[in-house]
C-alpha atoms as a PDB file:
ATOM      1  CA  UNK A   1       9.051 -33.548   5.534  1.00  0.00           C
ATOM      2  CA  UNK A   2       8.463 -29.546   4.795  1.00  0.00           C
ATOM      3  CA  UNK A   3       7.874 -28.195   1.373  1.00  0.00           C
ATOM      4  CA  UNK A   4      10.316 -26.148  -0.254  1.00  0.00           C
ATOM      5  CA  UNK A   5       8.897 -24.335  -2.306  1.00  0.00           C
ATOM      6  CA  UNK A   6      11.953 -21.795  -2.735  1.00  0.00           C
ATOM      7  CA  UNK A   7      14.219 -24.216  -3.917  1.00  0.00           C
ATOM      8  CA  UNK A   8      14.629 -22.165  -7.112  1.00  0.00           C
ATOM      9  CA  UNK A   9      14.337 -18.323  -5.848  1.00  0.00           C
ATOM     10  CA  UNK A  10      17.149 -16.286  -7.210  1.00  0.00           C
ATOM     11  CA  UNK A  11      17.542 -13.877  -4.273  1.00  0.00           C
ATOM     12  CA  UNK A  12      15.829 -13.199  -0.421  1.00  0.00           C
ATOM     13  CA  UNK A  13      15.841 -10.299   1.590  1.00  0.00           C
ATOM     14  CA  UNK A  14      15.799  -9.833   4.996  1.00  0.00           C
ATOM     15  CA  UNK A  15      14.329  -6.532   6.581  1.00  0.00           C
ATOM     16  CA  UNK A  16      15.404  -6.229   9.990  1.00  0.00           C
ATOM     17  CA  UNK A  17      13.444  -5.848  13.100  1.00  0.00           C
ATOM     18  CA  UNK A  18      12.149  -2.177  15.007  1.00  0.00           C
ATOM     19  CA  UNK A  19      13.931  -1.870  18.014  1.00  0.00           C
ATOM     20  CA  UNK A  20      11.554  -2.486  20.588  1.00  0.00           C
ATOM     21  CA  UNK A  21      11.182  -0.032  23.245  1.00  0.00           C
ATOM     22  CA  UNK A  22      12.760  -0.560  26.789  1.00  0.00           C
ATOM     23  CA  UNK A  23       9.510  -0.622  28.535  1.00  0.00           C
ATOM     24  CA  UNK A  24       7.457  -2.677  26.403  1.00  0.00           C
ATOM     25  CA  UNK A  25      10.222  -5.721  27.601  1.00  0.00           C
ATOM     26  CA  UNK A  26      10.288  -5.451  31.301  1.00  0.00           C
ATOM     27  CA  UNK A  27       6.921  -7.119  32.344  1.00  0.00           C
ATOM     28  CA  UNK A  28       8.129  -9.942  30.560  1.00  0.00           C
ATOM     29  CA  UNK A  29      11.879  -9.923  31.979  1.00  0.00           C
ATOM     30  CA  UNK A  30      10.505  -9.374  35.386  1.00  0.00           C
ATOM     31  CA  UNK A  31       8.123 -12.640  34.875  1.00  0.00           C
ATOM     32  CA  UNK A  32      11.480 -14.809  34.004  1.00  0.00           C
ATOM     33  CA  UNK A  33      14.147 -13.542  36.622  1.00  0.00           C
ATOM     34  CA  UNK A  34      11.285 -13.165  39.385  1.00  0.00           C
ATOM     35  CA  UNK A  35      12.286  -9.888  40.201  1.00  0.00           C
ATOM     36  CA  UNK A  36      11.688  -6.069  39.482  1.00  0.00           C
ATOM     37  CA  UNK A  37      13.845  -4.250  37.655  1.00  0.00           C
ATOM     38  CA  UNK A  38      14.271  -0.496  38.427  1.00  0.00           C
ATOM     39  CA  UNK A  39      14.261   2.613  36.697  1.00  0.00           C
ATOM     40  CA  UNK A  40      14.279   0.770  33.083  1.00  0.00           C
ATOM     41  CA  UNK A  41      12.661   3.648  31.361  1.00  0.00           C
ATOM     42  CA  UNK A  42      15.365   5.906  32.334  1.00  0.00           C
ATOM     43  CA  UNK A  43      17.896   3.605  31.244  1.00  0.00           C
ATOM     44  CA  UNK A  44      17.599   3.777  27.229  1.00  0.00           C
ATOM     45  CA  UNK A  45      19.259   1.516  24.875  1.00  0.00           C
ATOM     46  CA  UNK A  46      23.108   2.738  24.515  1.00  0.00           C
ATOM     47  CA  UNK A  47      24.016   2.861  20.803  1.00  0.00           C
ATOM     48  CA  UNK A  48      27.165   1.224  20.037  1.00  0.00           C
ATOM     49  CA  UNK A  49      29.153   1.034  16.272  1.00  0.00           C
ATOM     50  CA  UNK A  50      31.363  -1.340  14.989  1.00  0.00           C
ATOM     51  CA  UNK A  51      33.441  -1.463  12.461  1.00  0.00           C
ATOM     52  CA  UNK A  52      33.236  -4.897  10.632  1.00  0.00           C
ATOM     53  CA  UNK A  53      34.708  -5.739   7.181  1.00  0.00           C
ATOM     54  CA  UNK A  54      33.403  -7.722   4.168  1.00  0.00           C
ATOM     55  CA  UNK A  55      34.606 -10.872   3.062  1.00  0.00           C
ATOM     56  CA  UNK A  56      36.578  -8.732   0.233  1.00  0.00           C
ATOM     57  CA  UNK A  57      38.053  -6.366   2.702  1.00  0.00           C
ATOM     58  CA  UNK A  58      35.798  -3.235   2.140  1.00  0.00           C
ATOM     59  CA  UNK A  59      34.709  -2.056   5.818  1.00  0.00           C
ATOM     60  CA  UNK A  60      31.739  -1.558   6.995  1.00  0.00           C
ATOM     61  CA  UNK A  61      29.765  -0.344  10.045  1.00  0.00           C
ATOM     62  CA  UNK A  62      27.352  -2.462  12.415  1.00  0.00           C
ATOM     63  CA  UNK A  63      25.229  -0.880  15.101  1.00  0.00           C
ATOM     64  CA  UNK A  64      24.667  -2.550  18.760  1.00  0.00           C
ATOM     65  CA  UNK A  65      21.736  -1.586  21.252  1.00  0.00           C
ATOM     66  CA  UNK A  66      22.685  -2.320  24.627  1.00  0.00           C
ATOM     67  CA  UNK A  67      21.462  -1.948  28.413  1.00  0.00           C
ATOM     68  CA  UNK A  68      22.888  -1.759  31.434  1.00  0.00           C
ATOM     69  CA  UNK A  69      20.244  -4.525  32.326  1.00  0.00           C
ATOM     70  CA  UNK A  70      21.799  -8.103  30.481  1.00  0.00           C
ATOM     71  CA  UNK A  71      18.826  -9.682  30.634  1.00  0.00           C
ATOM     72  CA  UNK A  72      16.670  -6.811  28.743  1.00  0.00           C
ATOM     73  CA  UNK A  73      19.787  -6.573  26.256  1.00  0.00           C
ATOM     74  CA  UNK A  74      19.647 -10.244  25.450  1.00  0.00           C
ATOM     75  CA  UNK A  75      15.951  -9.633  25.224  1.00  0.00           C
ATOM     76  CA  UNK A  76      16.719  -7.425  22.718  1.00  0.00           C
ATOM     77  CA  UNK A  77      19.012  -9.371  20.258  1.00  0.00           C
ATOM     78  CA  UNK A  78      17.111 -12.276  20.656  1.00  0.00           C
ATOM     79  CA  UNK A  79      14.024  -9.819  18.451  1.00  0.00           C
ATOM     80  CA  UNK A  80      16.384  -8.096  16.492  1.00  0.00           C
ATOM     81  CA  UNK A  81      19.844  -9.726  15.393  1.00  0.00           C
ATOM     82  CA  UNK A  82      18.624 -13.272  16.007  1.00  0.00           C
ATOM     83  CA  UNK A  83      15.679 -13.174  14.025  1.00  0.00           C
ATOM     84  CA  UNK A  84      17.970 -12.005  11.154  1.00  0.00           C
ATOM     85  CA  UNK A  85      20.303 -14.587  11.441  1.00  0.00           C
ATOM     86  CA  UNK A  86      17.259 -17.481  11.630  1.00  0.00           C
ATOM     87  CA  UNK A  87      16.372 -15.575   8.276  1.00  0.00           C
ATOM     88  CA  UNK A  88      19.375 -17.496   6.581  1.00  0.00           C
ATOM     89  CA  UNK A  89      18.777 -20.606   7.530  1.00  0.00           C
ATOM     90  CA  UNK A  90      16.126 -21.952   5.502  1.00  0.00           C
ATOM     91  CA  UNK A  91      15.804 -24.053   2.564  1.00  0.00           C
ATOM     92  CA  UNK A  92      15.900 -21.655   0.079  1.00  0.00           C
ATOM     93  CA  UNK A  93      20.008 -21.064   1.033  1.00  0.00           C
ATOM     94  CA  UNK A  94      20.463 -24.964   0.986  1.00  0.00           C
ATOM     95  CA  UNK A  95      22.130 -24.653  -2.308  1.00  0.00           C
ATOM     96  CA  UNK A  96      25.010 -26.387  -4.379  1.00  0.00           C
ATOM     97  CA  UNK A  97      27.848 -24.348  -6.051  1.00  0.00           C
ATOM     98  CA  UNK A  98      26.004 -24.491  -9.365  1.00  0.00           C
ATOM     99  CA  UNK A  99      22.923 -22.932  -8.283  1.00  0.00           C
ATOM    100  CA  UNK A 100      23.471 -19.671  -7.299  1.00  0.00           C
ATOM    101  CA  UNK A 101      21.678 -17.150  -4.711  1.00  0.00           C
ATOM    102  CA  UNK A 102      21.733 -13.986  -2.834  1.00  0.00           C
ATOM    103  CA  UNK A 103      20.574 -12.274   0.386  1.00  0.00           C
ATOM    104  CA  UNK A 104      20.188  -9.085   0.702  1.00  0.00           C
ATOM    105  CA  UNK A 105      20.311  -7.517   4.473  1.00  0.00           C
ATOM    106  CA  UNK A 106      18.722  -4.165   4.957  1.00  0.00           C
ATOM    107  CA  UNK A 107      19.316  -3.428   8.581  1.00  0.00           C
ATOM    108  CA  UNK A 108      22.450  -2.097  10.155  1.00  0.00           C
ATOM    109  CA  UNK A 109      21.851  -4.721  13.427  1.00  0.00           C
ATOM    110  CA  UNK A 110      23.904  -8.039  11.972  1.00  0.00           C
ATOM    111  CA  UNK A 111      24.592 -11.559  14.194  1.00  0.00           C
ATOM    112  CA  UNK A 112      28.360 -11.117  14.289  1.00  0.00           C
ATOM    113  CA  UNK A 113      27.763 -15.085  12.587  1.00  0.00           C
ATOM    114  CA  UNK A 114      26.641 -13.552   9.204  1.00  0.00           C
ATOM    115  CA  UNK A 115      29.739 -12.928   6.687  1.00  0.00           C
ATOM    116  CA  UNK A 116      28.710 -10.343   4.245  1.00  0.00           C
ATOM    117  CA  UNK A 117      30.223 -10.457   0.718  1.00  0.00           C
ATOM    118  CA  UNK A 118      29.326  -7.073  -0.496  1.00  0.00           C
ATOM    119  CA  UNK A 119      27.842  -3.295   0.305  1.00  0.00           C
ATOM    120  CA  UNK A 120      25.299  -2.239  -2.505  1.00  0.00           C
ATOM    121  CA  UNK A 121      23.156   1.107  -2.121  1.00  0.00           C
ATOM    122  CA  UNK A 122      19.481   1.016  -2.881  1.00  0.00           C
ATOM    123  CA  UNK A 123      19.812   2.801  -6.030  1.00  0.00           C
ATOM    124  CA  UNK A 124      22.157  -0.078  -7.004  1.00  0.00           C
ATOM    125  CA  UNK A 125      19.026  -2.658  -6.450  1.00  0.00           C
ATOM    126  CA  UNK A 126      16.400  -0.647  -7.851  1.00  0.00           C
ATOM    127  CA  UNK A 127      17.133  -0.823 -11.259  1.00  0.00           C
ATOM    128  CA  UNK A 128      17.362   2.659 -13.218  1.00  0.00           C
ATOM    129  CA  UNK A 129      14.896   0.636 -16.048  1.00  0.00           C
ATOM    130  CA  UNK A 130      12.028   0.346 -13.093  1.00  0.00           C
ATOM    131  CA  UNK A 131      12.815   3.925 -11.735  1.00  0.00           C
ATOM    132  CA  UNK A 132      11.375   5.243 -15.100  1.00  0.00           C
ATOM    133  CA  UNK A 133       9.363   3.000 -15.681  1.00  0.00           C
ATOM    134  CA  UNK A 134       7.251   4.022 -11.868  1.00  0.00           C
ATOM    135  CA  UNK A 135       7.338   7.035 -14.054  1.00  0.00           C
ATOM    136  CA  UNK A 136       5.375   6.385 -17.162  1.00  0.00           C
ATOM    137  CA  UNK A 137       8.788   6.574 -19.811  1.00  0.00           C
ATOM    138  CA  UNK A 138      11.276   3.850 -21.370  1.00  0.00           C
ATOM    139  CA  UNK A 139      13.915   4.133 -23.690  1.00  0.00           C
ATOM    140  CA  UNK A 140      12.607   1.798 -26.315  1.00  0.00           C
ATOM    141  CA  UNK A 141      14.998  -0.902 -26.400  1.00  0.00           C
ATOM    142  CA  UNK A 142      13.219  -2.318 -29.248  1.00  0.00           C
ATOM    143  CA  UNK A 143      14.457   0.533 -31.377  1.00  0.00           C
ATOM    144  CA  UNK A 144      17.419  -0.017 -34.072  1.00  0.00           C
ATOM    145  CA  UNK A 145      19.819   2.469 -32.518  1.00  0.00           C
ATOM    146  CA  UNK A 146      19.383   3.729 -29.164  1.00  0.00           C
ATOM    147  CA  UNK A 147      21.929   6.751 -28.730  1.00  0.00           C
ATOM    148  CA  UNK A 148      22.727   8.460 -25.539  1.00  0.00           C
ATOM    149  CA  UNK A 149      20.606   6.067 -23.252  1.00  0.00           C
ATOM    150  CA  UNK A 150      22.905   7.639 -20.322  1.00  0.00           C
ATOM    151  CA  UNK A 151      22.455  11.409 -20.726  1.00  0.00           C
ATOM    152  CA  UNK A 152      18.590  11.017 -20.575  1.00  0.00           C
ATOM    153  CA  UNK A 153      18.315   8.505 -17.649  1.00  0.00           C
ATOM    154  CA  UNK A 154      20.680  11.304 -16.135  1.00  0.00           C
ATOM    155  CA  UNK A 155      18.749  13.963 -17.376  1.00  0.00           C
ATOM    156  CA  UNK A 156      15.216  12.209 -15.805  1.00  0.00           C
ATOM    157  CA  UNK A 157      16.611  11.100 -12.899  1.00  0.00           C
ATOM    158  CA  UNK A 158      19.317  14.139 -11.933  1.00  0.00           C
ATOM    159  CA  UNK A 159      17.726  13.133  -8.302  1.00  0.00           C
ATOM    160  CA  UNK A 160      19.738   9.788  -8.336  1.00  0.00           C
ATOM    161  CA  UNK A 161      22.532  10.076 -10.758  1.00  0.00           C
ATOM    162  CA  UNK A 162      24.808  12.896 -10.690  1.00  0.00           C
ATOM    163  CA  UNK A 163      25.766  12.108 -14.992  1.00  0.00           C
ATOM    164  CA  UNK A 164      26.015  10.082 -17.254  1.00  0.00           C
ATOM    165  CA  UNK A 165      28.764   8.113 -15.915  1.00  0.00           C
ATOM    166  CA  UNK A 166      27.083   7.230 -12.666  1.00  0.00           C
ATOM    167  CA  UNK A 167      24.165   6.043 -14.955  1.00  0.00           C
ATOM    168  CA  UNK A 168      26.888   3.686 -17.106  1.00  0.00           C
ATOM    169  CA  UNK A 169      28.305   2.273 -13.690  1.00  0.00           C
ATOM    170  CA  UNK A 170      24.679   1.447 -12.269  1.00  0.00           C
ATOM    171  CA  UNK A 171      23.419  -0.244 -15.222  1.00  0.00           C
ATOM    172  CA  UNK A 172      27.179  -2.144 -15.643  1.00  0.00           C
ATOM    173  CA  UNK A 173      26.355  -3.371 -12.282  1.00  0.00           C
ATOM    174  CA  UNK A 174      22.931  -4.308 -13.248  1.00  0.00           C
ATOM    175  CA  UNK A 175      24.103  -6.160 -15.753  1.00  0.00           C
ATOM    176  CA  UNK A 176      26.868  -8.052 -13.653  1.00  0.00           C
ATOM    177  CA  UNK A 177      24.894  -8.793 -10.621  1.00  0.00           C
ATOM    178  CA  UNK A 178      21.521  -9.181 -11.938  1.00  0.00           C
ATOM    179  CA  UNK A 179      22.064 -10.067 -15.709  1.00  0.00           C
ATOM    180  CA  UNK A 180      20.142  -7.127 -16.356  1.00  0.00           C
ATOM    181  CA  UNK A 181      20.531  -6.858 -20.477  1.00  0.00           C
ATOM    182  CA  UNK A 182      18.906  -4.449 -22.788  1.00  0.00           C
ATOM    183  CA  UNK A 183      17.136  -7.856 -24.288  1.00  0.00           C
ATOM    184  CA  UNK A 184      16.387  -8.470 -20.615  1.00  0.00           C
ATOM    185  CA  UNK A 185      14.676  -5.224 -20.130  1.00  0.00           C
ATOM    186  CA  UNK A 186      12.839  -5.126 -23.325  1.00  0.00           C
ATOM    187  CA  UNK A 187       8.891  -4.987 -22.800  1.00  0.00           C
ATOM    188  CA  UNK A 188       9.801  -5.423 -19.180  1.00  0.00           C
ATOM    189  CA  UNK A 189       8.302  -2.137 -18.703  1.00  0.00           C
ATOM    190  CA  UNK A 190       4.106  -3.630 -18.217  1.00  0.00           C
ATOM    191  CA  UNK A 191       2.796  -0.952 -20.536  1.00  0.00           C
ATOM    192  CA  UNK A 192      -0.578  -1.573 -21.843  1.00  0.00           C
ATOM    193  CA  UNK A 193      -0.595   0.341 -24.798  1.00  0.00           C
ATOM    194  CA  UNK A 194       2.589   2.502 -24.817  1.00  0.00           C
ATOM    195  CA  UNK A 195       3.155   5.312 -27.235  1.00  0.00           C
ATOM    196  CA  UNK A 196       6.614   5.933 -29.039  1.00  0.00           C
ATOM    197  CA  UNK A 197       8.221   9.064 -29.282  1.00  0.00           C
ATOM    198  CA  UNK A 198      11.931  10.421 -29.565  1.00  0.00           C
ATOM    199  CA  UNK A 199      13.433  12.641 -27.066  1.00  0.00           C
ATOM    200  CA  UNK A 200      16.628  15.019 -28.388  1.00  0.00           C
ATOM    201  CA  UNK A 201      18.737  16.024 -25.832  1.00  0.00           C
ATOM    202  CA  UNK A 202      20.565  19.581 -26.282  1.00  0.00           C
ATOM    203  CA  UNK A 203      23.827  19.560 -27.413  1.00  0.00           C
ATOM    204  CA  UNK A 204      23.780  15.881 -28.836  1.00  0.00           C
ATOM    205  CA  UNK A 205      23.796  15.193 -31.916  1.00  0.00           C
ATOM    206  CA  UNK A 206      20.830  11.578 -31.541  1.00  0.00           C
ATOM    207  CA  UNK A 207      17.888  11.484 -30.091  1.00  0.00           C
ATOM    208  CA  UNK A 208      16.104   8.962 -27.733  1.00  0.00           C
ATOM    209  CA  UNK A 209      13.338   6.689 -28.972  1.00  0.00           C
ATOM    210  CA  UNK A 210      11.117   5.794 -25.823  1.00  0.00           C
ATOM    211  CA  UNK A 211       8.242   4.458 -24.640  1.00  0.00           C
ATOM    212  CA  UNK A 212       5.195   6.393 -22.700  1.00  0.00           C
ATOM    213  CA  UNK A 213       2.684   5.123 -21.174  1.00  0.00           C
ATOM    214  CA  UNK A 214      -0.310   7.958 -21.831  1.00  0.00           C
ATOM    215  CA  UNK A 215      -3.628   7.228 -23.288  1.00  0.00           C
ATOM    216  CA  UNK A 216      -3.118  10.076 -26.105  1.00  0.00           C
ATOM    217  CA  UNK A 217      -0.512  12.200 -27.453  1.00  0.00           C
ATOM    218  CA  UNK A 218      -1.590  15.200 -24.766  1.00  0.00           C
ATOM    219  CA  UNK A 219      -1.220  12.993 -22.248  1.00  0.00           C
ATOM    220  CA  UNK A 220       2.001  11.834 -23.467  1.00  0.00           C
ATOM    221  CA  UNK A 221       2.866  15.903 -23.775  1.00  0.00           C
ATOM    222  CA  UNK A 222       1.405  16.484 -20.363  1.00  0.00           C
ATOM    223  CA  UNK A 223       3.591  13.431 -18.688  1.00  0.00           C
ATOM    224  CA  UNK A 224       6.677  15.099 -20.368  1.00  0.00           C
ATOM    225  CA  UNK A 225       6.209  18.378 -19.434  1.00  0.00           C
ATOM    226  CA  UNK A 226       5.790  17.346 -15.316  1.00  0.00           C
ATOM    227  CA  UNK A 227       9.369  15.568 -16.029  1.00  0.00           C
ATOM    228  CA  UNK A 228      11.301  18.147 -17.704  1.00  0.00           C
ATOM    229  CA  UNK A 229      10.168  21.455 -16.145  1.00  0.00           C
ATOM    230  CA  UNK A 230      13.642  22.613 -15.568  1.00  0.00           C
ATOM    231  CA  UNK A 231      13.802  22.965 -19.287  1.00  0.00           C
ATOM    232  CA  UNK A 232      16.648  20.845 -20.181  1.00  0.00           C
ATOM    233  CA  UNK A 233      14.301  18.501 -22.302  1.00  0.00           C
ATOM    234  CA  UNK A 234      11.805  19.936 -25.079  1.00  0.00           C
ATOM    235  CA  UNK A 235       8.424  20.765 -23.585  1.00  0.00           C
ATOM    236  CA  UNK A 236       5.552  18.518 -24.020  1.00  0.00           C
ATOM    237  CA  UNK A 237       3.918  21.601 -26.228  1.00  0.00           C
ATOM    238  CA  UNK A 238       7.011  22.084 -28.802  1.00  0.00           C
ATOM    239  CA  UNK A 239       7.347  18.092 -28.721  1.00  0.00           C
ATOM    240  CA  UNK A 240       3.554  18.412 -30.214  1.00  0.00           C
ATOM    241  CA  UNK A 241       4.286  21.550 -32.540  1.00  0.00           C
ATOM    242  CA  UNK A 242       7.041  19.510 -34.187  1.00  0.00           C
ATOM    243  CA  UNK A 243       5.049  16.235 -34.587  1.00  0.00           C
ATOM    244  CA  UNK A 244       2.104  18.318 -35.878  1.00  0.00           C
ATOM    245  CA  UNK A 245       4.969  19.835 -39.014  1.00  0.00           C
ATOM    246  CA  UNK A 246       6.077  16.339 -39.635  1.00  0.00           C
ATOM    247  CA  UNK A 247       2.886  15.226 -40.542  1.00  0.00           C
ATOM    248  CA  UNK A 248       1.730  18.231 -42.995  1.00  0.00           C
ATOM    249  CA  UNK A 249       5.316  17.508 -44.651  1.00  0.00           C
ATOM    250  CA  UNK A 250       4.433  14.124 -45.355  1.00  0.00           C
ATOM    251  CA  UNK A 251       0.629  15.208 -46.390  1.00  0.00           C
ATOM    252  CA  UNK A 252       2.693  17.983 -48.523  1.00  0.00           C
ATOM    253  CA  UNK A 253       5.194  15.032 -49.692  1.00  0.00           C
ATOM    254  CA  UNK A 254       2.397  12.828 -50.659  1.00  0.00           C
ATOM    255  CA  UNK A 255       0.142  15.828 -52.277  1.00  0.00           C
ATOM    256  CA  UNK A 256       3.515  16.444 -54.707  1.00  0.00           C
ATOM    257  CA  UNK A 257       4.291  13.181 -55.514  1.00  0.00           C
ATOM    258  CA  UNK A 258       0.593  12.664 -56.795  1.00  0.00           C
ATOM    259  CA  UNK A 259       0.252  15.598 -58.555  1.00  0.00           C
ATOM    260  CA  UNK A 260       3.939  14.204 -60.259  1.00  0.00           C
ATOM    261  CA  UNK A 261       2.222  11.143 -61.722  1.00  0.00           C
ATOM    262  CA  UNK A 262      -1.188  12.919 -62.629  1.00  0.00           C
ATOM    263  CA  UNK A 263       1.218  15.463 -64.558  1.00  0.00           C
ATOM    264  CA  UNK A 264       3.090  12.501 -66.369  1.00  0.00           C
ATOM    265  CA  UNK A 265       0.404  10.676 -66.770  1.00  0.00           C
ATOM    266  CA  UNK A 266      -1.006  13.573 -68.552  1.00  0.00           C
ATOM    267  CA  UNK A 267       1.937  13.915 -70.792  1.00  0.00           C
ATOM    268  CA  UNK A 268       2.130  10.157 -71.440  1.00  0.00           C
END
């Protein structure tokens, strides 16, 4: 009977197939027609596009390999855009309307036979929470008030969001396609034993409570300094300076407050 074992997976993905190379088919194409084919290496695979649309509208391109040879071309698809299509076809798409699931295709080489619903990027499906997390820094989402989330994912990750806004979008996206929630998120960064700190961003008015995962506070300085050497963040060093001053005001706030009841209890 079969198992199926992914009756309850969310989402696949299919990762398509290397084109294989011209020569590396023609022993085997020669074996089925019973006759030598000439010249193949000089013939290369001809790159074709086409423009295809989604099921929405929104266009898209599609790439086809051919040869002047038929049989090596049908060789070809049958490796490449038929093992993509046979990708669909197993249990874990057998689905009613109530249980939901996804494929994701990353190839440009689709069976004309698969529809395709929507184009996402793979910034899109690489959540911006995992992105810093492969990093060693959260936002802690545990934290009462977490201000200007966007500015510093934009600020850490300037290499995949141009501001703030493109952050918003990505994580509204996350949230539609993927139910991606802050309470979602929270702990979801596999920490051992994270350390909290607050990062203030110039020219706003709150700062950022987040997560790092260091094994001491100079490793938590070091990590910060490697991700904000451009200066728009406060260095690792100051970030230390600063902690160091909060403590001796609350040693200084605690000294004064006893030497307030040893004076009134002397008085008493």
């Amino acid at each position: 009977m079969g198992s199926n074992d992914l009756k309850d997976a969310r989402w696949g993905l299919t990762i398509g197939q290397v084109l294989p190379q011209v020569h590396d088919l023609v022993p085997e194409i020669e074996a089925l027609i019973g006759d030598v084919i000439e010249d193949a290496d000089d013939n290369m695979w001809q790159r074709h596009e086409i423009e295809r649309q989604t099921t929405g509208g929104v266009p898209y391109t599609v790439v086809r390999y051919v040869h002047e040879n038929p049989f090596l071309t049908e060789r070809m698809r049958a490796i490449t855009e038929a093992q993509v299509l046979q990708s669909v076809r197993g249990r874990a798409q057998r689905r009613t309307a109530d249980a939901q699931y996804d494929h994701f295709f990353y190839t440009d080489a689709l069976h004309d036979n698969i529809e395709i619903d929507d184009i996402v990027t793979t910034d899109q499906l690489y959540s911006w929470y995992e992105m810093l997390a492969d990093m060693g820094i959260v936002p802690d989402l545990n934290a009462k008030r977490v201000a200007c989330l966007n500015e510093l994912v934009a600020t850490i990750l300037a290499d995949r969001f141009a501001d703030a806004k493109a952050v918003e979008n990505h994580r509204d996206y996350r949230r539609r396609e993927f139910g991606e929630t802050k309470e979602a998120l929270v702990d979801a960064h596999r920490f051992t034993d994270p350390r909290a700190y607050t990062l203030k961003l110039p020219d706003l008015v709150f700062a950022v409570p987040v997560l790092i995962d260091a094994l001491d506070d100079d490793d938590a300085y070091g990590l910060i300094d490697e991700l904000i050497a451009d200066g728009t963040l406060p260095a690792g060093t100051e970030l230390k300076t600063r902690r160091g001053e909060r403590e001796n005001q609350k040693v200084n706030l605690k000294s004064l407050k006893n030497l307030k009841r040893g004076a009134a209890h002397g008085t008493a």
